[in-house]
PDB file of N, CA and C in Angstrom:
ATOM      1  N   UNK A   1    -273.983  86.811 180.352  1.00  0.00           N
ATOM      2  CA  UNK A   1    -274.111  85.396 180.705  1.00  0.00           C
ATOM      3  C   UNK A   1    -273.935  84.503 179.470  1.00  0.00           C
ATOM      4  N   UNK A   2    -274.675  84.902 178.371  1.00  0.00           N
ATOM      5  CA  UNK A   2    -274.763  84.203 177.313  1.00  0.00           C
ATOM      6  C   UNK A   2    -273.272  84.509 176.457  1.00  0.00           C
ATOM      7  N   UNK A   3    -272.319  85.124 176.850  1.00  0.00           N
ATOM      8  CA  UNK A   3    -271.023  85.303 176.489  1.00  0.00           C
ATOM      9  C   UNK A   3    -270.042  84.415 176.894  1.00  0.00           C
ATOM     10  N   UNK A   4    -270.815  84.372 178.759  1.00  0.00           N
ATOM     11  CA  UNK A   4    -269.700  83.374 179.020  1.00  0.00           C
ATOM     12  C   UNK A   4    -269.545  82.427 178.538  1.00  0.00           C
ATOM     13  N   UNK A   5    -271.177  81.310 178.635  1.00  0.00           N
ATOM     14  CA  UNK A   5    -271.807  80.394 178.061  1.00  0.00           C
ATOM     15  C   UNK A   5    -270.854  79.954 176.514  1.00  0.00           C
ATOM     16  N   UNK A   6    -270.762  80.895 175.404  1.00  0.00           N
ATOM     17  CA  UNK A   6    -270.281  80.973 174.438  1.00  0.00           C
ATOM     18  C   UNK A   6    -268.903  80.772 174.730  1.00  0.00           C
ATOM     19  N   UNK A   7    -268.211  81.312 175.264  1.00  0.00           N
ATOM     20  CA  UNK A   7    -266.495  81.680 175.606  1.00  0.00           C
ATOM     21  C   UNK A   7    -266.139  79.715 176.153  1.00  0.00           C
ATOM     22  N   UNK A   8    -266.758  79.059 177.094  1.00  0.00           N
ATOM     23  CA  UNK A   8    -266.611  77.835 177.400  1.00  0.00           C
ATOM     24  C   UNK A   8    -266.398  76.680 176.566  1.00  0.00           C
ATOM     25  N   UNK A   9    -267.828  77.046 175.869  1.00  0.00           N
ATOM     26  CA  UNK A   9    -268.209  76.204 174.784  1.00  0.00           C
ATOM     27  C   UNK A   9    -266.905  76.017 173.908  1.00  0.00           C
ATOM     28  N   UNK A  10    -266.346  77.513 173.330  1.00  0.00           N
ATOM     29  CA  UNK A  10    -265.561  77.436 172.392  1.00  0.00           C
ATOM     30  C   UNK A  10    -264.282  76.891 173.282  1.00  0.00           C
ATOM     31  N   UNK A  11    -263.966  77.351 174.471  1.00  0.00           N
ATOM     32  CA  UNK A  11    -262.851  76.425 175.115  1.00  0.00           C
ATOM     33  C   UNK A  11    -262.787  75.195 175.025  1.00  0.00           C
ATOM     34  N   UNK A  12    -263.904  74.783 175.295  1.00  0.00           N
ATOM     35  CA  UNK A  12    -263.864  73.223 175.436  1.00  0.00           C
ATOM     36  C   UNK A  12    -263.895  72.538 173.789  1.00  0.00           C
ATOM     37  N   UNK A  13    -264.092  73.292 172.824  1.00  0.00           N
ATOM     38  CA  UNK A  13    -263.746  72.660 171.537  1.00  0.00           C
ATOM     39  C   UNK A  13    -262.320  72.551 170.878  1.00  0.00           C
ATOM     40  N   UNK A  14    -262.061  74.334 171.158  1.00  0.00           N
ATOM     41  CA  UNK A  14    -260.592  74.430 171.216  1.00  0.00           C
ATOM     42  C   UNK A  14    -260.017  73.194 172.004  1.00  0.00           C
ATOM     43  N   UNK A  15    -260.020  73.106 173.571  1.00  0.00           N
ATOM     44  CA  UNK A  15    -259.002  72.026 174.443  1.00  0.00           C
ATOM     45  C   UNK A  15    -259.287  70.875 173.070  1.00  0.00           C
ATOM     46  N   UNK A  16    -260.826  70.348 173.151  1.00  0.00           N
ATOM     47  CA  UNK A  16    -260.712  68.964 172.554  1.00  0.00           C
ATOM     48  C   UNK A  16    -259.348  68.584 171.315  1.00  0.00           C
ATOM     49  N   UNK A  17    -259.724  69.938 170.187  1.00  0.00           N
ATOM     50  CA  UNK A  17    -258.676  70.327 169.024  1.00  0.00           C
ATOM     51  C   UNK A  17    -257.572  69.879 169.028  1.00  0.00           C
ATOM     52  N   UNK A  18    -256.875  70.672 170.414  1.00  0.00           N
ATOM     53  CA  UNK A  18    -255.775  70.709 170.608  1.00  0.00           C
ATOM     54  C   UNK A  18    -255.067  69.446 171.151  1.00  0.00           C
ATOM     55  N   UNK A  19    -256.387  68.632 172.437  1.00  0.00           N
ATOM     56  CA  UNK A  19    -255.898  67.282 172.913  1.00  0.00           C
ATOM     57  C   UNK A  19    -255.446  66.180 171.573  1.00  0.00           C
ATOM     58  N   UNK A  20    -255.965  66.325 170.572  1.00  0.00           N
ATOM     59  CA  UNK A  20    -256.458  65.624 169.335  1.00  0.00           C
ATOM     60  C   UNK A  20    -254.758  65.731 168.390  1.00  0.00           C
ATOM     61  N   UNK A  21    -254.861  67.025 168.741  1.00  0.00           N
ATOM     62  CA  UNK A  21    -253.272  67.551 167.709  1.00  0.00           C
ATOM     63  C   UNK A  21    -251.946  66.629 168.545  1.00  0.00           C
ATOM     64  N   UNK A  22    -252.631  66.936 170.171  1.00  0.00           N
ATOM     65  CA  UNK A  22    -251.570  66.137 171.069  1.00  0.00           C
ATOM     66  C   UNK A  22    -251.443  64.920 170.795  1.00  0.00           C
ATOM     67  N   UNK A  23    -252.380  64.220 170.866  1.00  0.00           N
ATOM     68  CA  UNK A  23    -252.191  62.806 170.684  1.00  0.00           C
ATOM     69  C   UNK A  23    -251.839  61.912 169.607  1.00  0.00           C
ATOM     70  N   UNK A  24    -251.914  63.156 168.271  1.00  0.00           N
ATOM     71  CA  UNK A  24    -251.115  62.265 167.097  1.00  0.00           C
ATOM     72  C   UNK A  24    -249.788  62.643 167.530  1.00  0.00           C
ATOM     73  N   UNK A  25    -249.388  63.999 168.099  1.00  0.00           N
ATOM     74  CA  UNK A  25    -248.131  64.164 168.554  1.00  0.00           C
ATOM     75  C   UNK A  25    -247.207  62.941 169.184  1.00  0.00           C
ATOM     76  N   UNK A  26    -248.169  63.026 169.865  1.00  0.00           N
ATOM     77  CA  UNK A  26    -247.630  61.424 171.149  1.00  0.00           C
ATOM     78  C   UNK A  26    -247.267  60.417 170.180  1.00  0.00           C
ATOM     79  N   UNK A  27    -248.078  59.908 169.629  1.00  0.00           N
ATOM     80  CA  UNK A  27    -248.068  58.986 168.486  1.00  0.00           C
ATOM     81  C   UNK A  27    -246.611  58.852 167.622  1.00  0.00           C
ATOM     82  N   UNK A  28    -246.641  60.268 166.496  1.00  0.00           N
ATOM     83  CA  UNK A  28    -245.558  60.295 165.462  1.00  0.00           C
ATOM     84  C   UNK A  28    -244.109  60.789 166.150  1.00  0.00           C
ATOM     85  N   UNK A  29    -244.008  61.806 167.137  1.00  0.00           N
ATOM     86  CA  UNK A  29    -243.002  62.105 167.287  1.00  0.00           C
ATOM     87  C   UNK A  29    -242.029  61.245 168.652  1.00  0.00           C
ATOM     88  N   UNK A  30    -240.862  61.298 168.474  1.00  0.00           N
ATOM     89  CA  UNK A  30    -239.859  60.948 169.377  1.00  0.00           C
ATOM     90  C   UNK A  30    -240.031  62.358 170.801  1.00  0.00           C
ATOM     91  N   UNK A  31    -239.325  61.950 171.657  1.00  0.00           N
ATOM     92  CA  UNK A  31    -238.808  62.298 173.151  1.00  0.00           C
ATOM     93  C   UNK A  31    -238.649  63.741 173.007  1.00  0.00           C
ATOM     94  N   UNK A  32    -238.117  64.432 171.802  1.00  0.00           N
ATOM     95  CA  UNK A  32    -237.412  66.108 172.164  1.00  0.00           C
ATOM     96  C   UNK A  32    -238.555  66.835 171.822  1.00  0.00           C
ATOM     97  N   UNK A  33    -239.107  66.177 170.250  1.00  0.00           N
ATOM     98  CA  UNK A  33    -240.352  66.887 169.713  1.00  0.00           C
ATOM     99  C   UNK A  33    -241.625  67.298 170.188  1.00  0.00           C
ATOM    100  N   UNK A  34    -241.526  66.056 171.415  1.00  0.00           N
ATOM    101  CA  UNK A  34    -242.590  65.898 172.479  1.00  0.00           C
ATOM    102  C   UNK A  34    -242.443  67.080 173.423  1.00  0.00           C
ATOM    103  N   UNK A  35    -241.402  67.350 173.877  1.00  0.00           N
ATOM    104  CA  UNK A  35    -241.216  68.484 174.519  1.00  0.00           C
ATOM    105  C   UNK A  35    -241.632  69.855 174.029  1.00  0.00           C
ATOM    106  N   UNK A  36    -241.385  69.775 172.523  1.00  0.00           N
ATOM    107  CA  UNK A  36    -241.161  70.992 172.176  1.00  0.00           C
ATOM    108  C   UNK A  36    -242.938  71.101 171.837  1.00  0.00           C
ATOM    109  N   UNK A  37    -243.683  70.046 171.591  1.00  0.00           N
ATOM    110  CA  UNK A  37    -245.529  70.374 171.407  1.00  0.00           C
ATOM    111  C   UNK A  37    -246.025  70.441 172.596  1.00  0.00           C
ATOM    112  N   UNK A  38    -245.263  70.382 173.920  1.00  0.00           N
ATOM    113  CA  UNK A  38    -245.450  70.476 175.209  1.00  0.00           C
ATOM    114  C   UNK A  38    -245.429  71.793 175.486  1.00  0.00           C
ATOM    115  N   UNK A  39    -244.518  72.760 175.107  1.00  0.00           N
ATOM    116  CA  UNK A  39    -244.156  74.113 175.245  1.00  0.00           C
ATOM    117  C   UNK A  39    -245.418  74.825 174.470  1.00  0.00           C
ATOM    118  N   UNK A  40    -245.631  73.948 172.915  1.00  0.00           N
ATOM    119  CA  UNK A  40    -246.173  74.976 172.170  1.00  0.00           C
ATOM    120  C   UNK A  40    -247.842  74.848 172.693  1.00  0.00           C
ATOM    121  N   UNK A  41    -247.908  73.700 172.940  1.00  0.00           N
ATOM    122  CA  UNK A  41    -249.642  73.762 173.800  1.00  0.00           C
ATOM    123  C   UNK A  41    -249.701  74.432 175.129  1.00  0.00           C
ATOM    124  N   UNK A  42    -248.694  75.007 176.025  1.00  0.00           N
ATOM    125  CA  UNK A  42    -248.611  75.375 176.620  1.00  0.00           C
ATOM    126  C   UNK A  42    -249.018  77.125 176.543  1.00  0.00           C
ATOM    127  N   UNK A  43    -248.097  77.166 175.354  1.00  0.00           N
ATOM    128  CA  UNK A  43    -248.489  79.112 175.151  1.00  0.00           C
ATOM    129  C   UNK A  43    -249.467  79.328 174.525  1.00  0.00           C
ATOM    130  N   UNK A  44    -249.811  78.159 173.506  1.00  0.00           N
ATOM    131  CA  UNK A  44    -251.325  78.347 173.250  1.00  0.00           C
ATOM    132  C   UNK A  44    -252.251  78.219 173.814  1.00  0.00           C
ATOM    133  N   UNK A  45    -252.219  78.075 175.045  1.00  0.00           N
ATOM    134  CA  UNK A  45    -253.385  77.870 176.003  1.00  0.00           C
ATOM    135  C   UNK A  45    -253.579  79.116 177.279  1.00  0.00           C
ATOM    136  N   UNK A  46    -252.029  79.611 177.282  1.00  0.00           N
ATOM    137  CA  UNK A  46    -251.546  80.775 177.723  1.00  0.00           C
ATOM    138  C   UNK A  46    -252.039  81.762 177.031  1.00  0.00           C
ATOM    139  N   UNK A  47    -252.197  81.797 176.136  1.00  0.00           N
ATOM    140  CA  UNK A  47    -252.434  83.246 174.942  1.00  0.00           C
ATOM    141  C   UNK A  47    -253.657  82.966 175.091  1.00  0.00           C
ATOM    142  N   UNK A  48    -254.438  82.177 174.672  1.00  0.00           N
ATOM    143  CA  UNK A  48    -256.476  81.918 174.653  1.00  0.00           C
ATOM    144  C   UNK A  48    -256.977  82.312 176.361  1.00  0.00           C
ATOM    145  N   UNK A  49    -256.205  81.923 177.333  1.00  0.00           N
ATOM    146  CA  UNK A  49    -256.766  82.444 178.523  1.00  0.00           C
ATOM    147  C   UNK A  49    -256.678  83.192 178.745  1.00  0.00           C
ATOM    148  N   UNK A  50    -255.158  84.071 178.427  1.00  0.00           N
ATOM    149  CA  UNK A  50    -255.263  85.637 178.638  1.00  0.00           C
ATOM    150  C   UNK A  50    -256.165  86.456 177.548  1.00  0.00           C
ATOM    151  N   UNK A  51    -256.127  86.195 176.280  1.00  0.00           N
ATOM    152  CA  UNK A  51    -257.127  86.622 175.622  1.00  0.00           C
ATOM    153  C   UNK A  51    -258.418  87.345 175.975  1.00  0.00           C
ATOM    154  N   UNK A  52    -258.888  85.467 176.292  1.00  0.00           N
ATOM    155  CA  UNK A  52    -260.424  85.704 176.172  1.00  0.00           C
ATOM    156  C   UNK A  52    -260.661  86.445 178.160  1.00  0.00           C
ATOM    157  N   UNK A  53    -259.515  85.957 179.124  1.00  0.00           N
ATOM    158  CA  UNK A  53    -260.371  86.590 180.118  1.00  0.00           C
ATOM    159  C   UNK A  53    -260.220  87.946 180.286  1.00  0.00           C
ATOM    160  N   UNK A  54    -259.408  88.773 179.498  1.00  0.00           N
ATOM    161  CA  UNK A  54    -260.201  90.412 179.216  1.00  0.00           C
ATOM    162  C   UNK A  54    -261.158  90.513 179.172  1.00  0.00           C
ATOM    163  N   UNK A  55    -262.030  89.738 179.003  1.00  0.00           N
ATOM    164  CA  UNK A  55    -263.347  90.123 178.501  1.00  0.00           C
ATOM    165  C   UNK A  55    -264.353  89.853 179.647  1.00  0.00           C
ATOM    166  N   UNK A  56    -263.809  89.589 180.777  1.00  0.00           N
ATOM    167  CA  UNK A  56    -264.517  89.056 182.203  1.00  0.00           C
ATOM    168  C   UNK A  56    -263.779  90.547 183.380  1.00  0.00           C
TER     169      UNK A  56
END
């Protein structure tokens, strides 16, 4: 229980991280680049869910 508890927590710091990385994204980059931090938050969020839900 106290794993899951832990596993969330760190999700939801990670997402925040990552929303944070997004939004200077949004900010500095043009139209293609945007795409391409679209892809890369994509597999990084892909890789942390498959990751961590082995462990469930």
């Amino acid at each position: 229980m106290k794993l899951i508890a832990n596993y969330y927590r760190f999700l939801v710091w990670k997402l925040r991280q990552l929303f944070e990385n997004y939004k200077i994204n949004v900010r500095n980059y043009r139209r293609q680049n945007l795409v391409m931090s679209h892809i890369a938050l994509l597999i990084i969020l892909t890789f942390h869910v498959n990751r961590y839900s082995a462990y469930f």
